[in-house]
N, C-alpha and C. Protein backbone atom coordinates (compact mmCIF):
# COMPACT_ATOMS: atom_id res chain seq x y z
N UNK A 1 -33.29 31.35 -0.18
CA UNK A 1 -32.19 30.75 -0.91
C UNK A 1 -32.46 29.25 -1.07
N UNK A 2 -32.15 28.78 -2.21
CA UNK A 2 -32.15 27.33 -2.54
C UNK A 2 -31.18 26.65 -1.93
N UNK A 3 -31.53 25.29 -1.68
CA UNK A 3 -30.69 24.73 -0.93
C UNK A 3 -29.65 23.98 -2.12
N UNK A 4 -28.79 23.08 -1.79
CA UNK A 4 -27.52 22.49 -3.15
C UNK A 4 -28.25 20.98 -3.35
N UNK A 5 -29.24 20.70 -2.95
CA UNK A 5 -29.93 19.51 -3.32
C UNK A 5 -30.64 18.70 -2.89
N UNK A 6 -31.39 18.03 -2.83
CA UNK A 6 -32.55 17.60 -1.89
C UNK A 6 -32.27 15.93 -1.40
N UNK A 7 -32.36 15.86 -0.03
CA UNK A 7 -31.83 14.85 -0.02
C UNK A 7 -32.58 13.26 -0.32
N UNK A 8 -33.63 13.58 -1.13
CA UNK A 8 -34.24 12.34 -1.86
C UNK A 8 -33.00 12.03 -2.88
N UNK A 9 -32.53 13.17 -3.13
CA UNK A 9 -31.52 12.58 -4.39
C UNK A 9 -29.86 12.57 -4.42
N UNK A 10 -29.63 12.21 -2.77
CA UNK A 10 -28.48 12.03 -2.55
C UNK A 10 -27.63 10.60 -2.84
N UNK A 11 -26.65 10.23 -3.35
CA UNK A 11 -26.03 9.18 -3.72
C UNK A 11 -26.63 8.94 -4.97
N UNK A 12 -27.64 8.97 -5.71
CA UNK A 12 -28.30 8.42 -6.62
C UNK A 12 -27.29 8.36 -7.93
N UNK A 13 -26.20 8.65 -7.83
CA UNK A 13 -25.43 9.10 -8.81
C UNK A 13 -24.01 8.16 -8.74
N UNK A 14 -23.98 7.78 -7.45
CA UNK A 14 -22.52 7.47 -6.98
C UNK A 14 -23.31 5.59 -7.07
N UNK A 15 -24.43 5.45 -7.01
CA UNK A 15 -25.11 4.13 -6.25
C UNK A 15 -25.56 3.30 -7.59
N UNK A 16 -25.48 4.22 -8.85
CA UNK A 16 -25.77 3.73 -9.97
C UNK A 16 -24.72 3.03 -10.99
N UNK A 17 -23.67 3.99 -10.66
CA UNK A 17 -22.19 3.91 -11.45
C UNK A 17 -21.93 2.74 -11.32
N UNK A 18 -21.38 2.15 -12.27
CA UNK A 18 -21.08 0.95 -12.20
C UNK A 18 -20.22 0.33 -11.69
N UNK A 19 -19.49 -0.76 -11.01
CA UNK A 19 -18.17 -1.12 -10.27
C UNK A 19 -17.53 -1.68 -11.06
N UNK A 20 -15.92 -1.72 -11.11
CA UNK A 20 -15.19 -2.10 -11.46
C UNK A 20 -14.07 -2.89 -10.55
N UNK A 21 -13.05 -3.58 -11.10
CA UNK A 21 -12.57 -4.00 -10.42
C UNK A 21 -11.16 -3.29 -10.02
N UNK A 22 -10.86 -2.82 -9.66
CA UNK A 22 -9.04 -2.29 -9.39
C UNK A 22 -7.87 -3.22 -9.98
N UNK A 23 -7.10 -2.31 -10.47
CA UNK A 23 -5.69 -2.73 -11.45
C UNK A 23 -4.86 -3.48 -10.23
N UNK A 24 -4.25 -4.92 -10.51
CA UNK A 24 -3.50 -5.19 -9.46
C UNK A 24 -2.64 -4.90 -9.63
N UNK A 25 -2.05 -4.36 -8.69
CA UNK A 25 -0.41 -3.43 -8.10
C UNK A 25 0.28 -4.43 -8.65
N UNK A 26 1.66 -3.70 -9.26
CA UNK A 26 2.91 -4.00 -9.47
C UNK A 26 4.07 -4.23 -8.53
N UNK A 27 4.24 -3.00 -8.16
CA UNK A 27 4.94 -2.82 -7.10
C UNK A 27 4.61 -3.02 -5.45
N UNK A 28 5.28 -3.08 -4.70
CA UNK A 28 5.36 -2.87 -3.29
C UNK A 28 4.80 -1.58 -2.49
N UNK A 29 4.15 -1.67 -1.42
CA UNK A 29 3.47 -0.74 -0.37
C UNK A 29 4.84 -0.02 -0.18
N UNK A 30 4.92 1.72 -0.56
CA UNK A 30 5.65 2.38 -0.04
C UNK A 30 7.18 1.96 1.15
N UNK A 31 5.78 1.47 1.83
CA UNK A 31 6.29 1.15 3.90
C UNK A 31 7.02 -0.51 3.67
N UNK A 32 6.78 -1.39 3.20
CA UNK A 32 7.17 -2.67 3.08
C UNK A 32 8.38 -2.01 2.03
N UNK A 33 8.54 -1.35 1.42
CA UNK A 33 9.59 -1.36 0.08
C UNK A 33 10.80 -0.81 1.08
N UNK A 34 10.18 0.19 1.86
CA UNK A 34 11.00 0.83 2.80
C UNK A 34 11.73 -0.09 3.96
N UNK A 35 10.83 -0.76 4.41
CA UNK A 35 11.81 -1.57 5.10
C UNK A 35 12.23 -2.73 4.64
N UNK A 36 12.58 -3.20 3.55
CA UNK A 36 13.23 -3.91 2.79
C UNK A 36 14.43 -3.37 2.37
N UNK A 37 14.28 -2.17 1.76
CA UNK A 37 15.16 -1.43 1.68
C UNK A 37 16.30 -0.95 2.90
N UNK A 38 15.73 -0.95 3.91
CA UNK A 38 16.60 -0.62 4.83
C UNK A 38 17.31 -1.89 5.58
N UNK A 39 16.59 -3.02 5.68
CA UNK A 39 17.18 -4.50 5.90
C UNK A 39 18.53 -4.95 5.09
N UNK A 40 18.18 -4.13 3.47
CA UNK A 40 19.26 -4.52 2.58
C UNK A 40 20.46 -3.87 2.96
N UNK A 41 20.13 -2.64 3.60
CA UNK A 41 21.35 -1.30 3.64
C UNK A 41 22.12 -1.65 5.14
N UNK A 42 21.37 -1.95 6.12
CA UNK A 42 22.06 -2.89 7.08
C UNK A 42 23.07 -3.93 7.46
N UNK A 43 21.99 -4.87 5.91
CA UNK A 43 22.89 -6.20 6.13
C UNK A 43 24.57 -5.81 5.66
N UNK A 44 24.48 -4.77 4.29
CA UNK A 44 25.60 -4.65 3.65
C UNK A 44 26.95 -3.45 4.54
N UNK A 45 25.85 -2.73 5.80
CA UNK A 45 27.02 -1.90 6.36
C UNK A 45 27.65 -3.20 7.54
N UNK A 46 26.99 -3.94 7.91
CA UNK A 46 27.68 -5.28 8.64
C UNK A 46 28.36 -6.19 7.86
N UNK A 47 28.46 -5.77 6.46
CA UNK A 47 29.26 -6.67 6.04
C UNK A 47 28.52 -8.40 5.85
N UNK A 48 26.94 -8.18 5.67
CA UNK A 48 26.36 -9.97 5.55
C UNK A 48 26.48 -9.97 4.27
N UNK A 49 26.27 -10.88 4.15
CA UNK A 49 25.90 -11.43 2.16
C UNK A 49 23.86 -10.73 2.45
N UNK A 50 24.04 -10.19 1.20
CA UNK A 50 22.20 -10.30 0.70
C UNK A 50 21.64 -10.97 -0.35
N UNK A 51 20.38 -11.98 -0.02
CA UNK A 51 20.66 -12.57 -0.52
C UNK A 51 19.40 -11.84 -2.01
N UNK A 52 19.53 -12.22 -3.29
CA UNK A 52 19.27 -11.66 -4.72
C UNK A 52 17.49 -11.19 -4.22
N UNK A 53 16.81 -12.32 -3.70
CA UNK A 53 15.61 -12.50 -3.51
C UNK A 53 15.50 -12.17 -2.01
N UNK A 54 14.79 -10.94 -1.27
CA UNK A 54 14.97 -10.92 0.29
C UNK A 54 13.35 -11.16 0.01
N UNK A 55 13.18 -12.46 1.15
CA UNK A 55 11.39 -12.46 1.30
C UNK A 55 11.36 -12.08 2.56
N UNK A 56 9.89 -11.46 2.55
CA UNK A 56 9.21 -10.61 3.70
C UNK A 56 9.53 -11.11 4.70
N UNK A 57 9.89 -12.33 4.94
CA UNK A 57 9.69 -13.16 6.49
C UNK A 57 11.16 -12.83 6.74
N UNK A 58 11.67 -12.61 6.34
CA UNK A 58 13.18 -12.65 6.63
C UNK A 58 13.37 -11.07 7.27
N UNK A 59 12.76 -9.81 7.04
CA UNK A 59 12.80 -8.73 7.62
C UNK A 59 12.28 -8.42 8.71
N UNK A 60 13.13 -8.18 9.48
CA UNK A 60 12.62 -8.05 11.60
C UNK A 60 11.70 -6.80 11.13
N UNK A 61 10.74 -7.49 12.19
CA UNK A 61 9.33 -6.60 12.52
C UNK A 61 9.76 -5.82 13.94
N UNK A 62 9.67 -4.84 14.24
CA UNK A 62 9.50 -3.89 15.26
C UNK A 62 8.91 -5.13 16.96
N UNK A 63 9.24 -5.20 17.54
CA UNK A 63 8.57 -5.29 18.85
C UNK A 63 7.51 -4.68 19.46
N UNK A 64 6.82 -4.70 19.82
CA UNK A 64 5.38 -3.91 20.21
C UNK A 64 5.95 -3.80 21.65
């Protein structure tokens, strides 16, 4: 039985292709949107003001 390819000619395909650069994101990481989201839903069941613009620094990080 033949084997699926010889490995002189492994990558030769993937190593040629050309690079590109990646589309920069629009939106927010899933996990950061999420806890933003949940900072907002907090502040408003305590009754804080939120403010229009919440920046990252302003959302409590977990304790290790």
């Amino acid at each position: 039985m033949p084997t699926h390819g010889s490995m002189t000619k492994a990558g030769k395909v993937r190593n040629s292709t050309p690079k590109i650069p990646p589309r920069p994101r629009r939106n927010l990481v899933p996990r950061v949107r999420n806890r933003r989201e949940f900072w907002i839903r907090e502040r408003k069941a305590q009754g804080l003001p939120v403010p229009t613009v919440v920046p990252p620094s302003s959302v409590p990080r977990k304790k290790k």
